[in-house]
Structures are given as structure tokens and as C-alpha cells.
Protein backbone atom coordinates (compact mmCIF):
# COMPACT_ATOMS: atom_id res chain seq x y z
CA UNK A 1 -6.80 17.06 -2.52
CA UNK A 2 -4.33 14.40 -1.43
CA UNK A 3 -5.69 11.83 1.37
CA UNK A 4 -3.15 9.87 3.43
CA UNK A 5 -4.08 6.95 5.46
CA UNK A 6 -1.87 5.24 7.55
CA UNK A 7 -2.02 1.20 8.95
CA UNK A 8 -0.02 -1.19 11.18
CA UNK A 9 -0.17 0.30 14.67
CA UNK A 10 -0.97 -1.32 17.19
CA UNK A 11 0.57 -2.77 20.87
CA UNK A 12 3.48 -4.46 20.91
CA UNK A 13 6.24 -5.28 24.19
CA UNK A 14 9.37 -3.77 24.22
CA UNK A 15 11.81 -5.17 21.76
CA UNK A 16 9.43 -5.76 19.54
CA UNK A 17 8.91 -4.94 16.02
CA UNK A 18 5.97 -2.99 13.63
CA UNK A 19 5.75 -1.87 9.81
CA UNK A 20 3.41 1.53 9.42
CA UNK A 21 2.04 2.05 6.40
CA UNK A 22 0.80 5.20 4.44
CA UNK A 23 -0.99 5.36 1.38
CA UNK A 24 -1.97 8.46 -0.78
CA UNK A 25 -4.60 8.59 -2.57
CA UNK A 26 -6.39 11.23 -4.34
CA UNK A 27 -5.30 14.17 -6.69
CA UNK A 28 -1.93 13.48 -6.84
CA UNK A 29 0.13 15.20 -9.44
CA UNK A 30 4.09 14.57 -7.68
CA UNK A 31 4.75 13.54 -3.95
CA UNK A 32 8.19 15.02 -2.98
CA UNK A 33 9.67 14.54 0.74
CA UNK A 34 7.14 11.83 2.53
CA UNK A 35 7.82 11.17 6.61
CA UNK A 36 6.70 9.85 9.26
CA UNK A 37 6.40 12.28 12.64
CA UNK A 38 4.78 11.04 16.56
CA UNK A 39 3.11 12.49 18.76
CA UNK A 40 3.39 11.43 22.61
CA UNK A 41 0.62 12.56 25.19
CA UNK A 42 1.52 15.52 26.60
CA UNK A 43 4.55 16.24 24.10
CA UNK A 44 4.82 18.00 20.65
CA UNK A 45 4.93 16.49 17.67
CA UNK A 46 8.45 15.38 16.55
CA UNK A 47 9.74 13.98 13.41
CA UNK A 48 10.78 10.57 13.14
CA UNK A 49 12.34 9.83 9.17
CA UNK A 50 11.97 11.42 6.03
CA UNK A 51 12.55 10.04 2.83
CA UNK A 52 12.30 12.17 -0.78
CA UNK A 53 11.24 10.41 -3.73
CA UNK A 54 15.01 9.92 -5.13
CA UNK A 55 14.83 7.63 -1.88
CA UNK A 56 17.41 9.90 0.23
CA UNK A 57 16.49 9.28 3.86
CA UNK A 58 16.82 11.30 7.17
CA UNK A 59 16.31 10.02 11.60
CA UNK A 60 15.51 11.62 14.77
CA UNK A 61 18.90 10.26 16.80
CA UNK A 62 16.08 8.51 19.33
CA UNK A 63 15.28 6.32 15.94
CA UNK A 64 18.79 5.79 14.55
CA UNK A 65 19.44 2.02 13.79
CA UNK A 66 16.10 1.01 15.38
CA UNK A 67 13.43 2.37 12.26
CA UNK A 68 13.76 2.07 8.92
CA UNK A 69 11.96 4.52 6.43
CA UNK A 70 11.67 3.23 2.91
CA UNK A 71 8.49 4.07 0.17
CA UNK A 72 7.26 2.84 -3.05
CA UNK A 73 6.66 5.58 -5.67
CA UNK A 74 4.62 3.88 -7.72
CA UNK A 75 2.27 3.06 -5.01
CA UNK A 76 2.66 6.65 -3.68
CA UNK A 77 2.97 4.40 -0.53
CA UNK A 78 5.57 5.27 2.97
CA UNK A 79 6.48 2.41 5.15
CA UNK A 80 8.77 2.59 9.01
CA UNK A 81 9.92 -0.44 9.72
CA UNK A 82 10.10 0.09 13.56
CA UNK A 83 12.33 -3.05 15.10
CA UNK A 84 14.17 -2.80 18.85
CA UNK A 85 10.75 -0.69 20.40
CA UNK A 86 10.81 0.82 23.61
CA UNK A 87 8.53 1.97 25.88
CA UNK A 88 9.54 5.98 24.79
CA UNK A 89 8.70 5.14 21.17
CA UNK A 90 5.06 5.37 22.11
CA UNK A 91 2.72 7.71 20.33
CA UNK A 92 0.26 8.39 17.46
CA UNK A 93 2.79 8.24 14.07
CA UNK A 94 1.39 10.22 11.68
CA UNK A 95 2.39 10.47 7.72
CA UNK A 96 3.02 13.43 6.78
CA UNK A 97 3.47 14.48 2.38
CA UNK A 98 4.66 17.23 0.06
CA UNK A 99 2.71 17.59 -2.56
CA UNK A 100 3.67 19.77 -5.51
CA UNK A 101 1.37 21.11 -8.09
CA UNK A 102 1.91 24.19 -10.05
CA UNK A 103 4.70 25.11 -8.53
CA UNK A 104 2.75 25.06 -5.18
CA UNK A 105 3.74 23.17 -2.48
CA UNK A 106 1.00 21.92 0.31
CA UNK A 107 1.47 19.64 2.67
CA UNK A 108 -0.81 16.82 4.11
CA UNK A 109 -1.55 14.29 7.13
CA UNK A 110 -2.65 11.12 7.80
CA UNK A 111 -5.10 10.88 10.80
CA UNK A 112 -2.49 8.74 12.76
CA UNK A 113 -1.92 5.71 14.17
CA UNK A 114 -0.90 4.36 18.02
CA UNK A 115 1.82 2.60 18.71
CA UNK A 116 1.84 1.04 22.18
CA UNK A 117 5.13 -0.32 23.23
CA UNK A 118 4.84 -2.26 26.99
CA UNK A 119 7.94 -2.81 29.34
């Protein structure tokens, strides 16, 4: 079993900035794609960056030039560096991971985190 548990939300006004983290922790053999996806009330979840463990990285337009997904392997660790926030970015940002073991993939979730951006 792989726990992920995420930190660093919180409220913030518009233009501000926030880091998320996301630690795993656990049974961890290899961690391959690790993202972060939100979740606004009364909307589906959505992805918001990806980043693979060779460090290649993927946005949601909405987050292009604003976030910043980066991780530290070693630390089996996911940070978004969220700069420029407006009021749409808020949501619960969860962590998502793919874990590989045997040949098996599974993935996993953090419990998420809200991020409150105020006009």
C-alpha cells in the first residue's frame, strides 16, 4: 500500500501564490507518472499537471504559465507551485500516483487539500 498526503493549501487573494506538497509513503517499490488533479464544488475532477519520474511534465491550458509541477524522486515527494491564482483555481487538489509493482500498475490518492483563492 502506497499512502499520499498532501500539504500547503490554504486561502489566499487573487494573484497570489501557494506550493502543494505530496508525500508517499509506504510500500513503495517505483512511482511512475505523479500529478496533481482539483476538484471544484459542483464540477468533476480535472487534471491540473503531471510529471513522470524522468521529470517530463504536462498542464491543463487553465494552468499554463501560472503552476509549476516539479517532484523529488528521492523523496518520492510532488510539489505545484501555483503563482498568478484566481478565483476559478479554487478547489480540493488532490495528488494522484502510479505505482508499479510486478508489472502491475495501481494508482493512488491523497485525501486533498483546499485552495481558496478570494477576488
Amino acid at each position: 500500500q502506497v499512502q499520499l498526503v498532501e500539504s500547503g493549501g490554504g486561502s489566499v487573494q487573487a494573484g497570489g501564490s501557494l506550493r502543494l506538497s505530496c508525500a508517499a509513503s509506504g510500500s513503495i517499490f517505483r512511482i511512475n507518472t505523479m500529478g496533481w488533479y482539483r476538484q471544484a464544488p459542483g464540477k468533476q475532477r480535472e487534471l491540473v499537471a503531471t510529471i513522470t519520474s524522468g521529470g517530463t511534465t504536462s498542464y491543463a491550458d487553465s494552468v499554463k504559465g501560472r503552476f509549476t509541477i516539479s517532484r523529488d524522486n528521492a523523496k518520492n515527494t510532488v510539489y505545484l507551485q501555483m503563482n498568478s491564482l484566481k478565483p476559478e483555481d479554487t478547489a480540493v487538489y488532490y495528488c494522484n500516483a502510479e505505482h508499479v509493482l510486478y508489472g502491475r500498475t495501481s494508482n493512488y490518492w491523497g485525501q486533498g487539500t483546499q485552495v481558496t483563492v478570494s477576488s
